[in-house]
PDB file of N, CA and C in Angstrom:
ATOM      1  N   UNK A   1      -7.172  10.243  29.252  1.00  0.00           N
ATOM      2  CA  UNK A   1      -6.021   9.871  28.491  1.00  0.00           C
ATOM      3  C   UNK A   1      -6.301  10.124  27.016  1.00  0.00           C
ATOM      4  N   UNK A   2      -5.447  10.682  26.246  1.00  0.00           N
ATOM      5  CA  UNK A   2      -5.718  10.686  25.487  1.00  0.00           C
ATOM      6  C   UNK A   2      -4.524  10.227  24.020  1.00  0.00           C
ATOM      7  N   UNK A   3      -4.837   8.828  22.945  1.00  0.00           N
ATOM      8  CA  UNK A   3      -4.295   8.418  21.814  1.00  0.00           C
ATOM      9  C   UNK A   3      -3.361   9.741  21.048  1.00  0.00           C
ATOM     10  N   UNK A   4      -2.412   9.494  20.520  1.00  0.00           N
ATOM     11  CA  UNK A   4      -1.959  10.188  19.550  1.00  0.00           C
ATOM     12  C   UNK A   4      -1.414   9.376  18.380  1.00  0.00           C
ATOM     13  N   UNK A   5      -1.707  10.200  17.377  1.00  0.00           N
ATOM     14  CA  UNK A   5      -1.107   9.641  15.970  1.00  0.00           C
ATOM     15  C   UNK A   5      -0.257  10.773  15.201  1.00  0.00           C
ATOM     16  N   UNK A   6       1.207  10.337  14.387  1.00  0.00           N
ATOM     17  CA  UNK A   6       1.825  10.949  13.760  1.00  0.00           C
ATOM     18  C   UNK A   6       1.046  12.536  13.339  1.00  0.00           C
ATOM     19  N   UNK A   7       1.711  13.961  13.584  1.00  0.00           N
ATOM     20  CA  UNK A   7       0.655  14.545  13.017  1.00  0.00           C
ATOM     21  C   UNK A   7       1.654  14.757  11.865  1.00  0.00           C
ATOM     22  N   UNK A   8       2.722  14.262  11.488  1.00  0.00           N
ATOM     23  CA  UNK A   8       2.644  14.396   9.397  1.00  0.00           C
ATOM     24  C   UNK A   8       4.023  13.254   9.804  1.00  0.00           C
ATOM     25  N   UNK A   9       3.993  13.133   8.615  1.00  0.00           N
ATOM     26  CA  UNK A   9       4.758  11.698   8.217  1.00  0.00           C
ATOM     27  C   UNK A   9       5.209  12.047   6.448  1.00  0.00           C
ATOM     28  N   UNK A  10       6.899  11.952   6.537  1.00  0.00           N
ATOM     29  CA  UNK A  10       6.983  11.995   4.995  1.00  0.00           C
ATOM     30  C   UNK A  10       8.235  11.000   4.599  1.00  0.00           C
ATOM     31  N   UNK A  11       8.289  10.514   3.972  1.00  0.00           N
ATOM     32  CA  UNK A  11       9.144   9.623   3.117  1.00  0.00           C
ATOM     33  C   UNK A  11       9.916  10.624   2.001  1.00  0.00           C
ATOM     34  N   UNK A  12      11.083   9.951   1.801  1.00  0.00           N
ATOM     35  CA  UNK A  12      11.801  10.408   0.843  1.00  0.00           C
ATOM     36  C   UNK A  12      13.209   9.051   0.459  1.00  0.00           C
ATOM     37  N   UNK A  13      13.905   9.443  -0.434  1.00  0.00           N
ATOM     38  CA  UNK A  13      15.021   8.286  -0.680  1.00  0.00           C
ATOM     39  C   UNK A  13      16.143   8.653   0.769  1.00  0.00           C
ATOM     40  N   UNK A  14      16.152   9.567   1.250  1.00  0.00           N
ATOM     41  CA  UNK A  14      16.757  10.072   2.810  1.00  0.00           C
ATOM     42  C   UNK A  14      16.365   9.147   3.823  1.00  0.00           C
ATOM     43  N   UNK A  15      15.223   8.462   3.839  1.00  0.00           N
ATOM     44  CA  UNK A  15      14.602   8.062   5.345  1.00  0.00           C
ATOM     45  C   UNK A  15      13.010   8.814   5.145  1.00  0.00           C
ATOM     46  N   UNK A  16      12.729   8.654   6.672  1.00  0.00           N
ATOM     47  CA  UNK A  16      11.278   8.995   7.063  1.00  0.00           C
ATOM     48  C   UNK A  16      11.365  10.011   7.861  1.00  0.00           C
ATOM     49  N   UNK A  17      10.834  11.060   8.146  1.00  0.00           N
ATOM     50  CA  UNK A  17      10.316  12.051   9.337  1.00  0.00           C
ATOM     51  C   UNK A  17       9.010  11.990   9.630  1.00  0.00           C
ATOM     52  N   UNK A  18       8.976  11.740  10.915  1.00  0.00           N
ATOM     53  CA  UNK A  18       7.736  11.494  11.806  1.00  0.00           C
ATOM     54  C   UNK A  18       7.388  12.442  12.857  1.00  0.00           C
ATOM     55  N   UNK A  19       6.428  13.273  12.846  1.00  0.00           N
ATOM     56  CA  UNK A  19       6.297  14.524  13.825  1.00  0.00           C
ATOM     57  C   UNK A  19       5.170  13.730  14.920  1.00  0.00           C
ATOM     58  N   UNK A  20       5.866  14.039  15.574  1.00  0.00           N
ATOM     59  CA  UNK A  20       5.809  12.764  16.405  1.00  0.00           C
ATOM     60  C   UNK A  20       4.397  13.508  17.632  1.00  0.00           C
ATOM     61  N   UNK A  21       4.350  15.129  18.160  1.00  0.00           N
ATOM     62  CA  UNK A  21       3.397  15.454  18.520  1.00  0.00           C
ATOM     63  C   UNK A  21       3.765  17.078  18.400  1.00  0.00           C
ATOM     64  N   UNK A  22       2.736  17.609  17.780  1.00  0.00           N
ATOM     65  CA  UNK A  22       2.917  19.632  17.679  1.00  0.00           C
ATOM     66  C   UNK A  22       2.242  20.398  18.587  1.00  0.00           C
ATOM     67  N   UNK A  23       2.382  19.749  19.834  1.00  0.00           N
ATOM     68  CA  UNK A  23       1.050  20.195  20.918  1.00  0.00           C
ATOM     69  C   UNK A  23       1.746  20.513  22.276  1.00  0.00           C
ATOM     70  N   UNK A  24       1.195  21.210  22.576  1.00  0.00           N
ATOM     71  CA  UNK A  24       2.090  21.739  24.419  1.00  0.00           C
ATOM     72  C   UNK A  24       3.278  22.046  24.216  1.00  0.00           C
ATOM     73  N   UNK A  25       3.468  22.134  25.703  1.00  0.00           N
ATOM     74  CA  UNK A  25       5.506  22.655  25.938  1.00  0.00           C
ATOM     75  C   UNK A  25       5.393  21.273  27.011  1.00  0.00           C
ATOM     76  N   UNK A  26       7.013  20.675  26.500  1.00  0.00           N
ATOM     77  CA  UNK A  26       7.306  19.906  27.446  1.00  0.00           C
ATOM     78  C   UNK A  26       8.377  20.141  28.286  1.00  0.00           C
ATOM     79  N   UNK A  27       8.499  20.181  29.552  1.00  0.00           N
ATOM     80  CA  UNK A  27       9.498  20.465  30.402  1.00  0.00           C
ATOM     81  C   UNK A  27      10.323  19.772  30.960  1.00  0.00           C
ATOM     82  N   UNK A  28      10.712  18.725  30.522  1.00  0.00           N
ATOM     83  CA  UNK A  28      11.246  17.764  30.784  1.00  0.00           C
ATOM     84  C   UNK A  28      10.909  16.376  29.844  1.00  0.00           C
ATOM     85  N   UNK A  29      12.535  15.763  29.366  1.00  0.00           N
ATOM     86  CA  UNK A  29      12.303  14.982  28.603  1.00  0.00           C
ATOM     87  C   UNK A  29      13.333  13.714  28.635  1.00  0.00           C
ATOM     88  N   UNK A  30      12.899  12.796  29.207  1.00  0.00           N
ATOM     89  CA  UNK A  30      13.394  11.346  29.295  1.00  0.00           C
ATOM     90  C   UNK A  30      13.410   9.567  28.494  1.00  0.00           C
ATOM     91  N   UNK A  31      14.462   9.209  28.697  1.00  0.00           N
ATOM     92  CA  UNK A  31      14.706   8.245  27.747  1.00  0.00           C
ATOM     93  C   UNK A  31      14.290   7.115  28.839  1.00  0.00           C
ATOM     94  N   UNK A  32      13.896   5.893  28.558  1.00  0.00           N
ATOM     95  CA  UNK A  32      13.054   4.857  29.917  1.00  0.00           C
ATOM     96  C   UNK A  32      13.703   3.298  28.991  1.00  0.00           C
ATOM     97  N   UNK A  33      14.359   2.872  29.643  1.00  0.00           N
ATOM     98  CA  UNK A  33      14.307   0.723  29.310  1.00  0.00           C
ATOM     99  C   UNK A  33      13.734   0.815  30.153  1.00  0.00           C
ATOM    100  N   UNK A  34      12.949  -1.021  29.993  1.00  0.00           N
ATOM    101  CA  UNK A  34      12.196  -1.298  31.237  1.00  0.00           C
ATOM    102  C   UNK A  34      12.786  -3.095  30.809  1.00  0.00           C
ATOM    103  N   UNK A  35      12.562  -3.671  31.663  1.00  0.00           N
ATOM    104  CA  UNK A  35      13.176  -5.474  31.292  1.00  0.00           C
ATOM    105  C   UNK A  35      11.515  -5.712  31.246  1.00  0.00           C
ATOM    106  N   UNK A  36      11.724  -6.997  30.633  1.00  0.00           N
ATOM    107  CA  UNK A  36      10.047  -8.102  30.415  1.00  0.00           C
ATOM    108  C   UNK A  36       9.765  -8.170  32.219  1.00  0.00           C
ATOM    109  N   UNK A  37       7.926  -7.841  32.134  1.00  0.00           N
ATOM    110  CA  UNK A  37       7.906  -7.771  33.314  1.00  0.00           C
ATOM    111  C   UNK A  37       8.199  -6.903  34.266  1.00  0.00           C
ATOM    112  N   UNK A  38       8.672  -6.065  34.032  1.00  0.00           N
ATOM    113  CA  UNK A  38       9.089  -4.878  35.148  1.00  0.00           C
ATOM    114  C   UNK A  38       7.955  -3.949  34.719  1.00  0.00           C
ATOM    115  N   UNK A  39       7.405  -3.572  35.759  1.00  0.00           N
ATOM    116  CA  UNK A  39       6.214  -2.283  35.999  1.00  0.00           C
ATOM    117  C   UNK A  39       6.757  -0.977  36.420  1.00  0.00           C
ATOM    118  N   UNK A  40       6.537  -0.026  35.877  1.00  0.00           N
ATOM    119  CA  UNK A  40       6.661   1.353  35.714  1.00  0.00           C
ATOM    120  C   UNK A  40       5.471   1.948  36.037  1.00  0.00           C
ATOM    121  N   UNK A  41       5.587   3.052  36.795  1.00  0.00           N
ATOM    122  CA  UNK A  41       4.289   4.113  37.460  1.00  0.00           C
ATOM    123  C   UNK A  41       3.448   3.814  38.595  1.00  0.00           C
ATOM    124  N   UNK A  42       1.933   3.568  38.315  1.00  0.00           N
ATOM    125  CA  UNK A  42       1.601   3.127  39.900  1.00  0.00           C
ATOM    126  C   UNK A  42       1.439   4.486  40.647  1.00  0.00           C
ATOM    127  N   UNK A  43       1.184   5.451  39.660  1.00  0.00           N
ATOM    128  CA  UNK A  43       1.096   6.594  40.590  1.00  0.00           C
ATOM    129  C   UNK A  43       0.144   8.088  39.690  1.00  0.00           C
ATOM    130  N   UNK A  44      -0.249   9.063  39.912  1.00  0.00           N
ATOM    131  CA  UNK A  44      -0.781   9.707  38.975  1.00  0.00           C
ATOM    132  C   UNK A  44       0.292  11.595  39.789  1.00  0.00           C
ATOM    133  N   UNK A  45      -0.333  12.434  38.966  1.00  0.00           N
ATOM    134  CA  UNK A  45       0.049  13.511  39.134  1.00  0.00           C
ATOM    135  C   UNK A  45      -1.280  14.813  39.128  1.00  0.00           C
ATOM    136  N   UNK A  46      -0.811  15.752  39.902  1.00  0.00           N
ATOM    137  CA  UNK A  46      -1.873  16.630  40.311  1.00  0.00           C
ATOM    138  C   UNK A  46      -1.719  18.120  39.088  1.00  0.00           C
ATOM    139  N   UNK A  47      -0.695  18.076  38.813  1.00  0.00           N
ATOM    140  CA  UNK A  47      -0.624  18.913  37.849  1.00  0.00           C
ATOM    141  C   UNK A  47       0.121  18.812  36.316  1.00  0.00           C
ATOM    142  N   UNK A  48       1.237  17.736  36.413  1.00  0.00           N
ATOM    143  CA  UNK A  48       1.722  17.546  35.561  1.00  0.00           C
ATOM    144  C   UNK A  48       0.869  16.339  34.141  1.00  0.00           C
ATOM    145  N   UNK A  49       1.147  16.941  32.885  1.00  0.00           N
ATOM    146  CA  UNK A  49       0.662  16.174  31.548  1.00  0.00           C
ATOM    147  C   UNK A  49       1.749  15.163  31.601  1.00  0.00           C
ATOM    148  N   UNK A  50       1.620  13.714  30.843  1.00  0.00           N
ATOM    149  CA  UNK A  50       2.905  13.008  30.779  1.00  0.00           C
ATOM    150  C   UNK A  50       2.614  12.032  29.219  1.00  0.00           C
ATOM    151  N   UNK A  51       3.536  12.681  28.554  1.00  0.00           N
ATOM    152  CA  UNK A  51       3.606  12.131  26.954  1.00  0.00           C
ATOM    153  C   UNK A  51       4.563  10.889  27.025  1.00  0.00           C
ATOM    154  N   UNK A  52       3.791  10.135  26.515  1.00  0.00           N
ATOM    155  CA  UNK A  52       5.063   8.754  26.419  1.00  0.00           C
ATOM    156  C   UNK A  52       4.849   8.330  24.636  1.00  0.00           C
ATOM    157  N   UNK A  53       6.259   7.819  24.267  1.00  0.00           N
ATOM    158  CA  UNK A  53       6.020   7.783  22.839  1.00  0.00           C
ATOM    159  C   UNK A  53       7.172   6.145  22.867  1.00  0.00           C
ATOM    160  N   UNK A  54       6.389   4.961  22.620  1.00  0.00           N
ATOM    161  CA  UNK A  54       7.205   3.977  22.651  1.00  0.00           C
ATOM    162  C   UNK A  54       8.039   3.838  21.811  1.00  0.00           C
ATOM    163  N   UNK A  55       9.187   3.406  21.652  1.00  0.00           N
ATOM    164  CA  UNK A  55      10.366   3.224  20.930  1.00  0.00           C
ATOM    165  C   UNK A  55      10.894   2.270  20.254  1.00  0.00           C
ATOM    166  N   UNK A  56      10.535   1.052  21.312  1.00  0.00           N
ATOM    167  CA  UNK A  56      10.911  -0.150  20.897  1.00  0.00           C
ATOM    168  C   UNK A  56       9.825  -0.917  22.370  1.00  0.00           C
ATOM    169  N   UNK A  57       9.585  -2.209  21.287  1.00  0.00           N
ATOM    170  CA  UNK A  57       8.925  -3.238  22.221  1.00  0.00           C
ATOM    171  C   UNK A  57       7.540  -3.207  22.967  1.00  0.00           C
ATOM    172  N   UNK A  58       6.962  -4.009  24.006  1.00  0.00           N
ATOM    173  CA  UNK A  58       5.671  -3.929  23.916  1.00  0.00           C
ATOM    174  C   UNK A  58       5.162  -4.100  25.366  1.00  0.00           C
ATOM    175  N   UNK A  59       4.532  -3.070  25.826  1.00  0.00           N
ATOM    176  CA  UNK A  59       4.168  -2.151  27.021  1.00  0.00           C
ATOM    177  C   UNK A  59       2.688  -2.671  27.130  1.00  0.00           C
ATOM    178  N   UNK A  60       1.990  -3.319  28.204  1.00  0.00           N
ATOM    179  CA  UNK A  60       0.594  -3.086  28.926  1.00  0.00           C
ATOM    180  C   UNK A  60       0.338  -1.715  29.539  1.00  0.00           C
ATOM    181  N   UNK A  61      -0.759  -0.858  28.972  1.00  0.00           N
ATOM    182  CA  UNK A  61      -0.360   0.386  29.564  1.00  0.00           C
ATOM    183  C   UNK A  61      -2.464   0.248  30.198  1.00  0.00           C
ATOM    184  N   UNK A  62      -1.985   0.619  31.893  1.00  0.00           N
ATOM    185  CA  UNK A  62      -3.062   0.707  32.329  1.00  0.00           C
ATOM    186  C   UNK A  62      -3.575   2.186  33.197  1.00  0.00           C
ATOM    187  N   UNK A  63      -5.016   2.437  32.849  1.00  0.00           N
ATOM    188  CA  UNK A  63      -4.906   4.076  33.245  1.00  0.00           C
ATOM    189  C   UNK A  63      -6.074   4.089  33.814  1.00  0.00           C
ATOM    190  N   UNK A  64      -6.278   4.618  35.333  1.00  0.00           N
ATOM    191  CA  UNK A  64      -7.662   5.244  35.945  1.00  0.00           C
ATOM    192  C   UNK A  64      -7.227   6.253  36.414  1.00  0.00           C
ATOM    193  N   UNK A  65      -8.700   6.883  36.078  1.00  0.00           N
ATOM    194  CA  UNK A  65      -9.110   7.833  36.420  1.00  0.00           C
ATOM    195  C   UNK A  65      -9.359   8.152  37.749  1.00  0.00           C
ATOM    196  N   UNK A  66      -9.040   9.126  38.578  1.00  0.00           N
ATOM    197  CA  UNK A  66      -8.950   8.610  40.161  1.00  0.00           C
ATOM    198  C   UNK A  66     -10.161   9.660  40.358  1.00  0.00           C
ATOM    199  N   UNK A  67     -11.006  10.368  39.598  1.00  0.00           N
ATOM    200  CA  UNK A  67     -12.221  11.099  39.869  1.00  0.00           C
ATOM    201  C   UNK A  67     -13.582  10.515  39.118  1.00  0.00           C
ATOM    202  N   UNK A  68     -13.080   9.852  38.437  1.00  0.00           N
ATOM    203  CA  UNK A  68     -14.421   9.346  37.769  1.00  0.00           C
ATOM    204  C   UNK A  68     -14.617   7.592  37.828  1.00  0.00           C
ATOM    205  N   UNK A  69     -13.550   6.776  37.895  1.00  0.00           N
ATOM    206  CA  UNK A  69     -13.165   6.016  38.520  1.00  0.00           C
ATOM    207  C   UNK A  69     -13.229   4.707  36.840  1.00  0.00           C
ATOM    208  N   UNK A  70     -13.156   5.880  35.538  1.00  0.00           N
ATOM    209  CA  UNK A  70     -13.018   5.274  34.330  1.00  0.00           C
ATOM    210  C   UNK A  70     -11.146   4.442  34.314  1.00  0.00           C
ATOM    211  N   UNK A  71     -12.027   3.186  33.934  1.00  0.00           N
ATOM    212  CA  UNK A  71     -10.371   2.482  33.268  1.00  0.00           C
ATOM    213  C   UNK A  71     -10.194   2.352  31.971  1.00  0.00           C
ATOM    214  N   UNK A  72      -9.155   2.498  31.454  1.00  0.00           N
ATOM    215  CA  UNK A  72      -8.473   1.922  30.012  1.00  0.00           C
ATOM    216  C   UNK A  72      -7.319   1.266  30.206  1.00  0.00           C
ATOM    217  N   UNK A  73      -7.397   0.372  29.430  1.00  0.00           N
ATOM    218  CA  UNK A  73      -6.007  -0.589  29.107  1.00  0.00           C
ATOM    219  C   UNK A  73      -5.994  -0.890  27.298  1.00  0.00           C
ATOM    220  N   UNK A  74      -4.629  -0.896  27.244  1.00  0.00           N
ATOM    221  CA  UNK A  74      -4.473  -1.214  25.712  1.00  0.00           C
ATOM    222  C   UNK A  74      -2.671  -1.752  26.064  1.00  0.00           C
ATOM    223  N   UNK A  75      -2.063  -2.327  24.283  1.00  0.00           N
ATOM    224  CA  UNK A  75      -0.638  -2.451  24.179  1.00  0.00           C
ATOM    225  C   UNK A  75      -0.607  -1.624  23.635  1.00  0.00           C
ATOM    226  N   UNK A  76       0.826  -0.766  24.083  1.00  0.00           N
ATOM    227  CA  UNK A  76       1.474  -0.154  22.641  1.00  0.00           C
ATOM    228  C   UNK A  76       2.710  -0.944  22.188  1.00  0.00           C
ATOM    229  N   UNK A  77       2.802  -0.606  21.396  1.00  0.00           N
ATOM    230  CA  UNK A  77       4.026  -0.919  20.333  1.00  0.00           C
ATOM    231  C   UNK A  77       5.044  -0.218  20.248  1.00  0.00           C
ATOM    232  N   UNK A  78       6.018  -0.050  19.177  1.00  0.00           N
ATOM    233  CA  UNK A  78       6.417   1.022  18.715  1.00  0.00           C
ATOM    234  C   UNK A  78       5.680   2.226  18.011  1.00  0.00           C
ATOM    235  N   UNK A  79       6.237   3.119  17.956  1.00  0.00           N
ATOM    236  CA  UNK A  79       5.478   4.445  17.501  1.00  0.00           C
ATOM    237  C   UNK A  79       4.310   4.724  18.018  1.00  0.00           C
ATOM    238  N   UNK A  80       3.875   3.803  19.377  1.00  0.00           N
ATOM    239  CA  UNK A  80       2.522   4.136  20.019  1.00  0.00           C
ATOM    240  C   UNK A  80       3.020   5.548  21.040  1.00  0.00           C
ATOM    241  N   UNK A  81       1.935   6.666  21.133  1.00  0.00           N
ATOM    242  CA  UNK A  81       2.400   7.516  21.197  1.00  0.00           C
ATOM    243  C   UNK A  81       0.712   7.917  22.135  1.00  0.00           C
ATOM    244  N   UNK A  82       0.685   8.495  23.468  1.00  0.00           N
ATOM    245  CA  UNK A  82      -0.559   8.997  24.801  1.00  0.00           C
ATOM    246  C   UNK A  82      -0.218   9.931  25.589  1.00  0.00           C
ATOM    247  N   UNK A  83      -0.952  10.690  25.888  1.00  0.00           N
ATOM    248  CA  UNK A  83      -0.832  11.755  26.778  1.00  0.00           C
ATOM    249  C   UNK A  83      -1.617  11.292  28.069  1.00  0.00           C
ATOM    250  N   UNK A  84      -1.110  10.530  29.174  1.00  0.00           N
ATOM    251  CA  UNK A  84      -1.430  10.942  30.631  1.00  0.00           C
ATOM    252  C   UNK A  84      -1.926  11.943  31.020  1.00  0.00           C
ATOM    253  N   UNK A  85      -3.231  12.559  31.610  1.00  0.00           N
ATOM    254  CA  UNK A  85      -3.663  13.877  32.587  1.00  0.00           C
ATOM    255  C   UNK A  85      -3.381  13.252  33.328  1.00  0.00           C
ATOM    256  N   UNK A  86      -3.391  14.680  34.074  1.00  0.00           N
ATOM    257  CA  UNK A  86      -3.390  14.870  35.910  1.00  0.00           C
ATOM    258  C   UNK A  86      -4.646  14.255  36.071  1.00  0.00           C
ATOM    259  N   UNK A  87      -4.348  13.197  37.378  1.00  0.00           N
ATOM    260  CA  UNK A  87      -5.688  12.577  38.022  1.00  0.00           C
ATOM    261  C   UNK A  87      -5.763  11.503  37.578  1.00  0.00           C
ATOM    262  N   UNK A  88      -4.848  10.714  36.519  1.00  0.00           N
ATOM    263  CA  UNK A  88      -4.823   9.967  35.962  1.00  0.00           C
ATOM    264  C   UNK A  88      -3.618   8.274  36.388  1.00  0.00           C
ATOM    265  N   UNK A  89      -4.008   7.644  37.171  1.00  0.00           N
ATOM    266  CA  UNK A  89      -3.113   6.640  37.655  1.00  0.00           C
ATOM    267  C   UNK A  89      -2.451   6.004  36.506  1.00  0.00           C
ATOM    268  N   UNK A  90      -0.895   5.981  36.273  1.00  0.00           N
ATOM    269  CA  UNK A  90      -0.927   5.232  35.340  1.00  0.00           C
ATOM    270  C   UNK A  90       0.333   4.613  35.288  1.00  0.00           C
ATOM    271  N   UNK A  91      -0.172   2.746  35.031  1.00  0.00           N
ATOM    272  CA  UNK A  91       1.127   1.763  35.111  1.00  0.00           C
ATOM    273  C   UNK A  91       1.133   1.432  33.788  1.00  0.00           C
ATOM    274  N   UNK A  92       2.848   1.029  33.569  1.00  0.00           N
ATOM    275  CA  UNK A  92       3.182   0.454  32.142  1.00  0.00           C
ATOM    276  C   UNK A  92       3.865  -0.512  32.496  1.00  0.00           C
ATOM    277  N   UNK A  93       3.630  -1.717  31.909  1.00  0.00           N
ATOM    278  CA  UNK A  93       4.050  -3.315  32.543  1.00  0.00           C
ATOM    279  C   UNK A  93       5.018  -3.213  31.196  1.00  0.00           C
ATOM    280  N   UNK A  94       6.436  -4.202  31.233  1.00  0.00           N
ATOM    281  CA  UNK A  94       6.940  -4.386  29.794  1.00  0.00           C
ATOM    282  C   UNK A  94       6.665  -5.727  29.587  1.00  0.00           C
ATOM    283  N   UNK A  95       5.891  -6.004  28.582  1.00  0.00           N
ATOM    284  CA  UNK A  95       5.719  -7.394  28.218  1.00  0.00           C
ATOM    285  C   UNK A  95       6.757  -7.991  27.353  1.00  0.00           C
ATOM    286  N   UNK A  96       7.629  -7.502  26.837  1.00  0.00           N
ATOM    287  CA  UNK A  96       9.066  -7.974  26.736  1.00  0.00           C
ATOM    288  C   UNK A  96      10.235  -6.912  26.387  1.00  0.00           C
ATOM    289  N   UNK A  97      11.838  -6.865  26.628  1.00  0.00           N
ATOM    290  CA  UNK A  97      12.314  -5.697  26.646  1.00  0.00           C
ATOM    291  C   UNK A  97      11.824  -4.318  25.845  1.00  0.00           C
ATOM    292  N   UNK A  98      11.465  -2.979  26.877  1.00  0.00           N
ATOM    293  CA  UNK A  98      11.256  -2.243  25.848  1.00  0.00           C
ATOM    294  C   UNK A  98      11.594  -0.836  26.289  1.00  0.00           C
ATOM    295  N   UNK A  99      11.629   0.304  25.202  1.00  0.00           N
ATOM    296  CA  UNK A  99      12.261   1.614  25.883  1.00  0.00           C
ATOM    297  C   UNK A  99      11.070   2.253  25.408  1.00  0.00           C
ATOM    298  N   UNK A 100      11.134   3.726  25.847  1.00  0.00           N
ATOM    299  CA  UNK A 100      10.087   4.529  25.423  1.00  0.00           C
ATOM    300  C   UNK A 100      10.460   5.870  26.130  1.00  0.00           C
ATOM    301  N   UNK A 101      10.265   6.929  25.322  1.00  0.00           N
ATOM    302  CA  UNK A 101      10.645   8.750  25.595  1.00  0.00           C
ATOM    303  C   UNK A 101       9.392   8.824  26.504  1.00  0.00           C
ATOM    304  N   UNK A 102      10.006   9.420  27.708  1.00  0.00           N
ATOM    305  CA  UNK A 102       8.752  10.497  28.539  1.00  0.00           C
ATOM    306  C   UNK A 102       8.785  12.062  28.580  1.00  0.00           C
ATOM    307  N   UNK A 103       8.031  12.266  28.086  1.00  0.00           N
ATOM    308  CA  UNK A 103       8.098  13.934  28.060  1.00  0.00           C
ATOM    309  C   UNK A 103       7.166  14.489  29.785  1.00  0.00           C
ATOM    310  N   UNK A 104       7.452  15.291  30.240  1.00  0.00           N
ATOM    311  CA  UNK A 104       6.543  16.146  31.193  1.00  0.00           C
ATOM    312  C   UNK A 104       6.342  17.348  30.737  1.00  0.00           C
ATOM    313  N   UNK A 105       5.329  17.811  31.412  1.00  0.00           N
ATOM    314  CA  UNK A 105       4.676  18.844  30.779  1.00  0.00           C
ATOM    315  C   UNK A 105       5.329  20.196  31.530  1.00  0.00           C
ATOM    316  N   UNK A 106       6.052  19.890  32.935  1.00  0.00           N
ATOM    317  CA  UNK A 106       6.234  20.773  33.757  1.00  0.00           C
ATOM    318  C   UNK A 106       8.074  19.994  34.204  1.00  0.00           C
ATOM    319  N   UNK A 107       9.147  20.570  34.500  1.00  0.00           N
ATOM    320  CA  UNK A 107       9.972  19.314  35.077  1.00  0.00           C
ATOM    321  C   UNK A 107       9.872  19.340  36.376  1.00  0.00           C
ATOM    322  N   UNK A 108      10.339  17.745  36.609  1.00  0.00           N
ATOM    323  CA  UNK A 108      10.058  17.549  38.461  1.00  0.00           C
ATOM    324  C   UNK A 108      10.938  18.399  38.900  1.00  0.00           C
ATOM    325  N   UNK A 109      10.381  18.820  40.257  1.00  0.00           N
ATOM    326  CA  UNK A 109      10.673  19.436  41.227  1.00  0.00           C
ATOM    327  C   UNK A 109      11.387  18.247  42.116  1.00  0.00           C
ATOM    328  N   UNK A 110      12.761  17.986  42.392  1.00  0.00           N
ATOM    329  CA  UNK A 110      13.113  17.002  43.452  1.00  0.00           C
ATOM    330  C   UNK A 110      12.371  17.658  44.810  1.00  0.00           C
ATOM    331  N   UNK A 111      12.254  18.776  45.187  1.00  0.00           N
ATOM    332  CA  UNK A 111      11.985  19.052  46.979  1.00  0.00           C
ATOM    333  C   UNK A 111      10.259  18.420  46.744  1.00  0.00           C
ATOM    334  N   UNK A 112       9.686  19.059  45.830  1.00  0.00           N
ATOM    335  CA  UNK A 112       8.246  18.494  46.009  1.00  0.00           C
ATOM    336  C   UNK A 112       7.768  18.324  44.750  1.00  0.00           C
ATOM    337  N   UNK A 113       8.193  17.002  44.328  1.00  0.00           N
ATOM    338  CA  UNK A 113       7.266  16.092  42.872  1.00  0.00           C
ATOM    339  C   UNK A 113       6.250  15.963  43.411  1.00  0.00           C
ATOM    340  N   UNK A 114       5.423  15.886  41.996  1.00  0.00           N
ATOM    341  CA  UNK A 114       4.236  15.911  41.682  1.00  0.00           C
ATOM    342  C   UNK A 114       3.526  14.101  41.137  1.00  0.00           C
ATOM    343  N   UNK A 115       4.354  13.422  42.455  1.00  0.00           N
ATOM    344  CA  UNK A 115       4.231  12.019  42.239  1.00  0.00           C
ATOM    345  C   UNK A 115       3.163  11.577  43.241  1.00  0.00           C
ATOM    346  N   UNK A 116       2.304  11.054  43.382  1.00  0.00           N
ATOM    347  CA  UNK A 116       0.929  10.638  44.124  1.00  0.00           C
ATOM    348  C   UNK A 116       0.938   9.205  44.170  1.00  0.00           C
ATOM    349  N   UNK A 117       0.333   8.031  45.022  1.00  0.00           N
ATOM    350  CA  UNK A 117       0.408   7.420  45.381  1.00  0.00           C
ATOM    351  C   UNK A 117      -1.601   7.156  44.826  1.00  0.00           C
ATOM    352  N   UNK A 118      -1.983   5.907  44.164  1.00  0.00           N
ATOM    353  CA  UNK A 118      -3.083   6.194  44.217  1.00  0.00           C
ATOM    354  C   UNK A 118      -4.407   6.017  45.408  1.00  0.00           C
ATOM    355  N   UNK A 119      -5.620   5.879  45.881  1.00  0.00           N
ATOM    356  CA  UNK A 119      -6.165   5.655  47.041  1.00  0.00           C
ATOM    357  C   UNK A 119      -6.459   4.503  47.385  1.00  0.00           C
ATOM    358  N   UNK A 120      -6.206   3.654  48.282  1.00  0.00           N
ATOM    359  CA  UNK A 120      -6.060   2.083  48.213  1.00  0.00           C
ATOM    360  C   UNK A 120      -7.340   1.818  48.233  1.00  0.00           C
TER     361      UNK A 120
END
């Protein structure tokens, strides 16, 4: 998994612009609420990258590794901003109402997603 931070940020009497990530192609791009308490994911992918960039509110985001059998957990916030790999299990709990953009790296395929179940 890997953190991201703004890669430029500028102020002006207009507002702010925030480049939010200048990296990959994303193939798909989604808007997510979740209610307090509701869990999201629970699953990893075999080929697809998955960018999440929080929006509003505050997410438990938990991630293993299903080959090396490494965990991370952290909150994000707003403007918290991670890239999911493939191989990578990963749940987002909302610890109270919150939305957040998902980008994919590839878009789903409805006949055969690239959604995995992890190994009990």
């Amino acid at each position: 998994m890997e953190r991201l931070k703004a890669h430029v940020m500028h102020h002006d009497d207009r507002g702010t612009f925030r480049g939010i990530v200048n990296a990959y192609k994303w193939g798909e791009i989604n808007h997510v609420s979740t209610h307090t308490g509701a869990a999201r994911g629970n699953h990893y992918h075999l080929h697809t990258k998955e960018l999440f960039y929080i929006l509003s509110g505050k997410v438990k985001v938990d991630v293993k590794n299903i080959a090396t059998g490494e965990e991370r957990s952290f909150v994000g916030e707003a403007e918290s901003t991670f890239i999911v790999e493939p191989g990578e299990v990963h749940t987002l709990t909302a610890l109270e109402e919150s939305t957040w953009l998902n980008m994919l790296s590839e878009p789903m395929d409805a006949q055969h997603p690239d959604f995995h179940k992890p190994p009990s």
